[in-house]
Protein backbone atom coordinates (compact mmCIF):
# COMPACT_ATOMS: atom_id res chain seq x y z
CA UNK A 1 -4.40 8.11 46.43
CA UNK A 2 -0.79 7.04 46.06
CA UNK A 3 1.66 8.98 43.56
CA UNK A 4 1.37 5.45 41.15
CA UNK A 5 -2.54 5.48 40.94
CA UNK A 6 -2.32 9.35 39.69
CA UNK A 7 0.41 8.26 36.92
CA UNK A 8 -2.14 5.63 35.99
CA UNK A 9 -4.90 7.80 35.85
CA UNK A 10 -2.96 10.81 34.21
CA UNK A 11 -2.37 8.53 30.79
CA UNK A 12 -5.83 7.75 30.92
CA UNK A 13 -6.44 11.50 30.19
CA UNK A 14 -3.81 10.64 27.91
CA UNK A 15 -5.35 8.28 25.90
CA UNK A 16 -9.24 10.19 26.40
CA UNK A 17 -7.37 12.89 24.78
CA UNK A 18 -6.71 10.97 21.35
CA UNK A 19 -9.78 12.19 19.63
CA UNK A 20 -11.60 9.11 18.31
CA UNK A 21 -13.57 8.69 15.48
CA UNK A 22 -15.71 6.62 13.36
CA UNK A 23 -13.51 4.74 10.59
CA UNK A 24 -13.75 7.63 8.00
CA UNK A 25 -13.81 7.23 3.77
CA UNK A 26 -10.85 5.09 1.89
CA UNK A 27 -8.64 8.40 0.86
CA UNK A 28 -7.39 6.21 -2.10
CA UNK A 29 -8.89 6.17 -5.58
CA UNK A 30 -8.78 2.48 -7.15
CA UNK A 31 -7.88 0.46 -4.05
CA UNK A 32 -8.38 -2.62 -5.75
CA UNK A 33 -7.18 -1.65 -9.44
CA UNK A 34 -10.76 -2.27 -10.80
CA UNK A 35 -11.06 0.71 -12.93
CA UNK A 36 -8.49 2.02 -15.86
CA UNK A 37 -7.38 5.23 -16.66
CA UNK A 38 -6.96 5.04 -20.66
CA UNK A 39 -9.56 3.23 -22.64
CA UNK A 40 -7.78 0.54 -24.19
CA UNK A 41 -9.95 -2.19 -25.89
CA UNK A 42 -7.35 -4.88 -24.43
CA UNK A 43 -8.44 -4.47 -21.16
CA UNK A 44 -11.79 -5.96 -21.64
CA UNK A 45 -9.67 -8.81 -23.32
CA UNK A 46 -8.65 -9.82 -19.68
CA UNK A 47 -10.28 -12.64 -17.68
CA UNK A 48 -10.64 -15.99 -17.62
CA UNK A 49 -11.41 -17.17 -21.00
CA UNK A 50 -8.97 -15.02 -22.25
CA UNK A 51 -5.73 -12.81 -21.54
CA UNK A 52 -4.60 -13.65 -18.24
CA UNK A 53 -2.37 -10.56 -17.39
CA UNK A 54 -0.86 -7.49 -19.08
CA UNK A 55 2.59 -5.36 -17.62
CA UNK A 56 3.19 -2.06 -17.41
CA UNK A 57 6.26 -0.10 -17.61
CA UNK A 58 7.24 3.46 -16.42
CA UNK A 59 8.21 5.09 -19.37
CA UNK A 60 5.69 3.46 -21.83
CA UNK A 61 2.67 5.79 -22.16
CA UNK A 62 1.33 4.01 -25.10
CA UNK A 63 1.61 0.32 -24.87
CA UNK A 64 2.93 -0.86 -27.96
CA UNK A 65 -0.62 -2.91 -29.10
CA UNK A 66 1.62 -6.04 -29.90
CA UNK A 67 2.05 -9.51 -27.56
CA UNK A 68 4.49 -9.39 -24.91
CA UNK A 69 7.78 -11.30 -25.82
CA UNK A 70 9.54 -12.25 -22.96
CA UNK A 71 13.38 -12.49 -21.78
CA UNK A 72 13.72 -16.21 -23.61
CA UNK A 73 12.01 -14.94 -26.81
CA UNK A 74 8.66 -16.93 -26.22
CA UNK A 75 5.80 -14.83 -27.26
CA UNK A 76 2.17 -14.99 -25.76
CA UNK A 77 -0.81 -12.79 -25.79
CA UNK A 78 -0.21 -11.01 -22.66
CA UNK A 79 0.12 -7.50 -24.31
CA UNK A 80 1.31 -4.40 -23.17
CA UNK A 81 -0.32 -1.92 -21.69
CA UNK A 82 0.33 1.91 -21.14
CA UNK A 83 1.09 3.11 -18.35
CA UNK A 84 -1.68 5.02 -17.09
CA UNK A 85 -4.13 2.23 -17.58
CA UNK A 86 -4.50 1.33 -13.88
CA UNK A 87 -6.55 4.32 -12.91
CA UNK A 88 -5.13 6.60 -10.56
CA UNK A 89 -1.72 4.85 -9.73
CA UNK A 90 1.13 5.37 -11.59
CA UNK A 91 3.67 2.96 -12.55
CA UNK A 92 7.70 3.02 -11.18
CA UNK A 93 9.70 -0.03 -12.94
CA UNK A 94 7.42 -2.70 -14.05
CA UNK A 95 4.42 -4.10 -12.62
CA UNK A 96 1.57 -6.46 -14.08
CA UNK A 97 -1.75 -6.34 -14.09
CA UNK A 98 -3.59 -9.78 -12.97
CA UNK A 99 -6.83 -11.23 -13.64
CA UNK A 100 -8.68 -14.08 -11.95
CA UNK A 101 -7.62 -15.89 -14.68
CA UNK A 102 -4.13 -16.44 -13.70
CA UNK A 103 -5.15 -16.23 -9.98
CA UNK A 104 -7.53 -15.53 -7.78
CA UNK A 105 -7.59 -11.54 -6.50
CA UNK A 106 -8.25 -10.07 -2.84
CA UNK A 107 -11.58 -8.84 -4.13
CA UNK A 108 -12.92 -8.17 -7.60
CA UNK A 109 -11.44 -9.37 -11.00
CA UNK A 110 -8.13 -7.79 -10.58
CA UNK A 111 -5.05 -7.74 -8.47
CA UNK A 112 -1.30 -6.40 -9.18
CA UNK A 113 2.07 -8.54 -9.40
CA UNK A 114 4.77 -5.76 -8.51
CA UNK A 115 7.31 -7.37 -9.89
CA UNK A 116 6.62 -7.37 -13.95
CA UNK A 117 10.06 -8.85 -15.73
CA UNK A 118 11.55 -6.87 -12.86
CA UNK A 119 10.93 -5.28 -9.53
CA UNK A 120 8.22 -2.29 -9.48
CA UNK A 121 5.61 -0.12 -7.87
CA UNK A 122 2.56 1.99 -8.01
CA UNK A 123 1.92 5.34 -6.12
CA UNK A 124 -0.86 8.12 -5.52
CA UNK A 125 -1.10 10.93 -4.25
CA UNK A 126 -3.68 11.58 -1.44
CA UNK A 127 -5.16 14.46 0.07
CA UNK A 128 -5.18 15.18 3.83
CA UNK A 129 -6.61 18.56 4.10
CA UNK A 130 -9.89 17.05 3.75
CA UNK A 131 -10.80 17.22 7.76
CA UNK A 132 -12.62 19.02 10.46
CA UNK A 133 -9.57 19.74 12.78
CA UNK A 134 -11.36 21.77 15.19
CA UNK A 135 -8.17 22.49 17.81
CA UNK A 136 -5.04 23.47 15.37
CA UNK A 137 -2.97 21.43 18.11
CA UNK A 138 -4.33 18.15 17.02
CA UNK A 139 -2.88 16.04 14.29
CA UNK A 140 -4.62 13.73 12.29
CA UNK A 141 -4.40 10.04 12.38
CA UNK A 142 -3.93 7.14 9.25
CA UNK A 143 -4.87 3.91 9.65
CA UNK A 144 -2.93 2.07 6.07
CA UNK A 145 -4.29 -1.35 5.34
CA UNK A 146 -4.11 -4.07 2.65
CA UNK A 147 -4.09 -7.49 1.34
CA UNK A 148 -1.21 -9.23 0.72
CA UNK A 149 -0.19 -12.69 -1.42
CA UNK A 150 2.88 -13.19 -4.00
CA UNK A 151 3.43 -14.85 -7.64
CA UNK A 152 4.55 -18.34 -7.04
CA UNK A 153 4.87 -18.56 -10.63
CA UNK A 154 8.41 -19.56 -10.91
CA UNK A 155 9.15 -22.81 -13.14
CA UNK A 156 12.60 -23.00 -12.56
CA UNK A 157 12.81 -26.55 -10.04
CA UNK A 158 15.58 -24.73 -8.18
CA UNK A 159 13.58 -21.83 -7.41
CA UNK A 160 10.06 -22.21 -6.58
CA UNK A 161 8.02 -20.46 -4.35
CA UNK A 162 9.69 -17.90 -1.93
CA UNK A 163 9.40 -15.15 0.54
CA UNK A 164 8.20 -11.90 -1.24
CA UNK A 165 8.87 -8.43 0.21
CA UNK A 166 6.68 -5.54 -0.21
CA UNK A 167 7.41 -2.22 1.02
CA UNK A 168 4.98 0.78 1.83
CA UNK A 169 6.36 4.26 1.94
CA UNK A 170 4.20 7.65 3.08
CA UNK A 171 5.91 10.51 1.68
CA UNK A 172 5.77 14.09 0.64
CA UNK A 173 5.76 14.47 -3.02
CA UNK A 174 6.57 12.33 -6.23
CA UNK A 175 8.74 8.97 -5.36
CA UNK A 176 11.75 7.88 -7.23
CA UNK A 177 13.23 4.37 -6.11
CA UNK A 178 16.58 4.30 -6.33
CA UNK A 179 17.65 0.66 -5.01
CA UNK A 180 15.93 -1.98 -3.91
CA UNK A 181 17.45 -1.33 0.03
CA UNK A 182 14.51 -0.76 1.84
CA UNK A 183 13.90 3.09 2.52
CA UNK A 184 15.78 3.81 -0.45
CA UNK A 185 13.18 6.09 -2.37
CA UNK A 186 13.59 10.00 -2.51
CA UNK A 187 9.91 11.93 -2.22
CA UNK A 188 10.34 15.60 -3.92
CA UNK A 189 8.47 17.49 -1.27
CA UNK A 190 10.47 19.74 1.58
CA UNK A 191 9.27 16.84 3.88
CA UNK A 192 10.37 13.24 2.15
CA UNK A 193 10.01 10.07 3.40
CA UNK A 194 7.59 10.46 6.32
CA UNK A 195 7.13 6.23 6.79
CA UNK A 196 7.44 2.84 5.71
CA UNK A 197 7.29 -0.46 6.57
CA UNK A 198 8.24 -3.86 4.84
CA UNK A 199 5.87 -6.42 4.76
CA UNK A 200 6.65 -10.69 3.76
CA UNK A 201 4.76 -13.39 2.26
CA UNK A 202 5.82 -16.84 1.88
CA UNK A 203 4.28 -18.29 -1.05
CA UNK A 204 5.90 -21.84 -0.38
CA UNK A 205 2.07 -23.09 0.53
CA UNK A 206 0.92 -22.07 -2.88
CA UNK A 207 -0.42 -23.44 -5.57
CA UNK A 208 2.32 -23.05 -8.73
CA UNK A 209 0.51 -22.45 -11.95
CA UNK A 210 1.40 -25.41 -14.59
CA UNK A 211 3.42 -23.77 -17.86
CA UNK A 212 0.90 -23.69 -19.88
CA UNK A 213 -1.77 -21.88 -17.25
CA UNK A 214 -4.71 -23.88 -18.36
CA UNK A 215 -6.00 -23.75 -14.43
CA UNK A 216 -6.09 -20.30 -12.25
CA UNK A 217 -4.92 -20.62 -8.73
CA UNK A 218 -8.33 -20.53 -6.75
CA UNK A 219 -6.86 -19.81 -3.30
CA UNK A 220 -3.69 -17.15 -2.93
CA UNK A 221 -4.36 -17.21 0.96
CA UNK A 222 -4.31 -13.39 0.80
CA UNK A 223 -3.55 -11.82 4.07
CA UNK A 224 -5.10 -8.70 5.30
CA UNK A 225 -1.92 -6.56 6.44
CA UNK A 226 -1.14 -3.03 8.02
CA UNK A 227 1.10 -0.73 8.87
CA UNK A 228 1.64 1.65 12.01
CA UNK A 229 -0.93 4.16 12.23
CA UNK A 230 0.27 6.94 10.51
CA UNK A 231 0.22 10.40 12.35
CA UNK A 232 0.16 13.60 10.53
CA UNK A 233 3.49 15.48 11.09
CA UNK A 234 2.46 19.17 9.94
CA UNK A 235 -1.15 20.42 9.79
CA UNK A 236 0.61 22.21 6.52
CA UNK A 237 0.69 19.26 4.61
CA UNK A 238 -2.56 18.79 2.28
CA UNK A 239 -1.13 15.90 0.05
CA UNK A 240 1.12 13.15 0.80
CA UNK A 241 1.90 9.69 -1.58
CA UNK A 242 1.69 6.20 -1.11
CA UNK A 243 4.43 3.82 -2.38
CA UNK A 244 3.94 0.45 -2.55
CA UNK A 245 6.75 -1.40 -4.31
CA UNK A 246 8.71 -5.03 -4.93
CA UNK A 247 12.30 -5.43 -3.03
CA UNK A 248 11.97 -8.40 -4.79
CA UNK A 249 14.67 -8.41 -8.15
CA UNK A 250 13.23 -10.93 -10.03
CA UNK A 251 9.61 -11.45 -12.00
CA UNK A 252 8.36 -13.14 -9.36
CA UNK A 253 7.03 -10.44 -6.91
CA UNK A 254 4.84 -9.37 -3.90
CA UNK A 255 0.90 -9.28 -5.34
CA UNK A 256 -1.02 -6.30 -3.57
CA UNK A 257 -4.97 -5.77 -3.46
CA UNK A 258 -7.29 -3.52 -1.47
CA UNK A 259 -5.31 -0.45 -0.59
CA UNK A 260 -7.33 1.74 2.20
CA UNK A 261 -5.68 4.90 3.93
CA UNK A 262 -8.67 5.80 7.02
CA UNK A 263 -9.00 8.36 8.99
CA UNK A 264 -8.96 7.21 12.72
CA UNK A 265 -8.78 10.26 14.52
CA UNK A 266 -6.70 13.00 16.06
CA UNK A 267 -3.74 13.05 18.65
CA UNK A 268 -2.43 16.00 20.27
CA UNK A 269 0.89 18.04 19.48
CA UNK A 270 4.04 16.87 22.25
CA UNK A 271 3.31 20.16 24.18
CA UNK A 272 -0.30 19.78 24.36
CA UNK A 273 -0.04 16.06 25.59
CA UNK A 274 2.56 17.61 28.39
CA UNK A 275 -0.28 20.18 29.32
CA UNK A 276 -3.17 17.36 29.45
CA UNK A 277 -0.58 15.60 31.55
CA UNK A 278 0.01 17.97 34.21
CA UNK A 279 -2.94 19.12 34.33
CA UNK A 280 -4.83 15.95 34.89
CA UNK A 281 -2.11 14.92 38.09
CA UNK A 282 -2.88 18.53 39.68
CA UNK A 283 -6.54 18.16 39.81
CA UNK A 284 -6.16 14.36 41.07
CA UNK A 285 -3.15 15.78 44.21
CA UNK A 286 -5.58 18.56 44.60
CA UNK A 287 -8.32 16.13 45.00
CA UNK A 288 -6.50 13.80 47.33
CA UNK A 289 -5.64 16.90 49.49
CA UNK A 290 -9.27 17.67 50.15
């Protein structure tokens, strides 16, 4: 057996040593913003025969109960909600809540525009002590999935449709955003920004909604995305946060639905993988000697 042949098989121990399982339990709460945290009777108001959507903004707890007026002093009866209404997911900026009746979602009655009257973002905490380890050298593995679409609600002739930008950050700790540069987000914990990744969708082949949104759009061609598999850094860790949030500046924003962080499996510490390495091309040279 020549010296190539025992590289090849050596990273097939490699890759046998990645410690596969079956797809495991969605570790988020809410993935497709079908439940609500506060009970607030204006929720039930949403749908198609009535409210089509209602924002959220960081720092308003209570919703202020009256109809939204927007930046050219038009009012309508998409009200205000607080903040914590979207179970589980808090709000960063502004970010609205959609029903079918302004569009169609990913699954379910509901989806969320990131970008409210300005660029926002949701986050959770998730909890990633919840595993049978077994060897304390392996690390756990993320697979981070979701569908994707964008508001092509934009009347201005100038300016409709576009590319929307979403961006996913993994991180230790609570997020702040402090631009709209991707990667720009501080995490609180002693670890930080672990990963992201930025994600487009061009809505240019969709549907805009006439002014006065008598018709929902039936098809937002949502697109079933994902990121990197995530790996584990620090067996320590037993609660990281997801970020997903609008580098888009304007209302008009990246539309997010289905948000699943899986299991996949286990991969072994550097030092371990060297070991596994080795020790696979001795027993094949010790092999060919016989």
């Amino acid at each position: 057996m020549d010296a190539q042949r025992i590289k090849l098989l050596a990273v097939a121990l490699l890759v046998v040593a990645l410690v596969a399982l079956p797809a495991g339990a969605n570790q988020i709460s809410n993935p497709g913003f079908e439940t609500f945290g506060s009970a607030d009777s204006r929720i039930a108001q949403l749908g198609p025969d009535d409210i089509d959507w209602m924002r959220l903004f960081e720092n308003d707890a209570a919703g202020d109960g009256q109809a939204y007026v927007d930046d050219n002093g038009l009012t309508n009866n998409n009200q205000i909600l607080p903040n914590d209404a979207i179970a589980d997911w808090t709000v960063l900026g502004v970010v609205d809540l959609v029903s079918e009746g302004y569009w169609q979602a990913g699954s379910g009655e509901f989806s969320v525009d990131l970008s409210g009257s300005g660029p926002g973002g949701l986050y959770q905490a998730f909890d990633t002590s919840d595993r049978d380890l077994g060897d304390p050298g392996l690390h756990p593995v993320y697979a981070i999935t979701f569908d994707l679409s964008g508001n092509s609600d934009n009347h201005d002739p100038g300016e409709q449709n576009g590319v929307r930008t979403l961006e996913v950050l993994i991180g230790d700790g609570t997020p702040t955003i402090n631009s709209l540069t991707p990667g720009d987000v501080t995490f609180s914990g002693a670890s930080g920004l672990l990963a992201s990744g930025t994600f487009d969708f061009d809505t240019a082949t969709l549907d805009i909604p006439d002014p006065e949104h008598d018709d929902a759009i039936a098809d937002m061609q949502w697109s079933p995305r994902a990121m990197a598999d995530f790996e584990l850094p620090d067996n320590a860790i037993t609660e990281l946060t997801i970020l997903v949030r609008s580098l888009n500046g304007d209302p008009y924003g990246p539309a997010i639905d289905n948000v699943s962080i899986e299991l996949q499996g286990f991969a072994p510490e550097p030092a371990t993988l060297g070991v596994i390495a080795s020790g696979g091309a001795c027993l094949l040279l010790r092999r060919r000697r016989r």
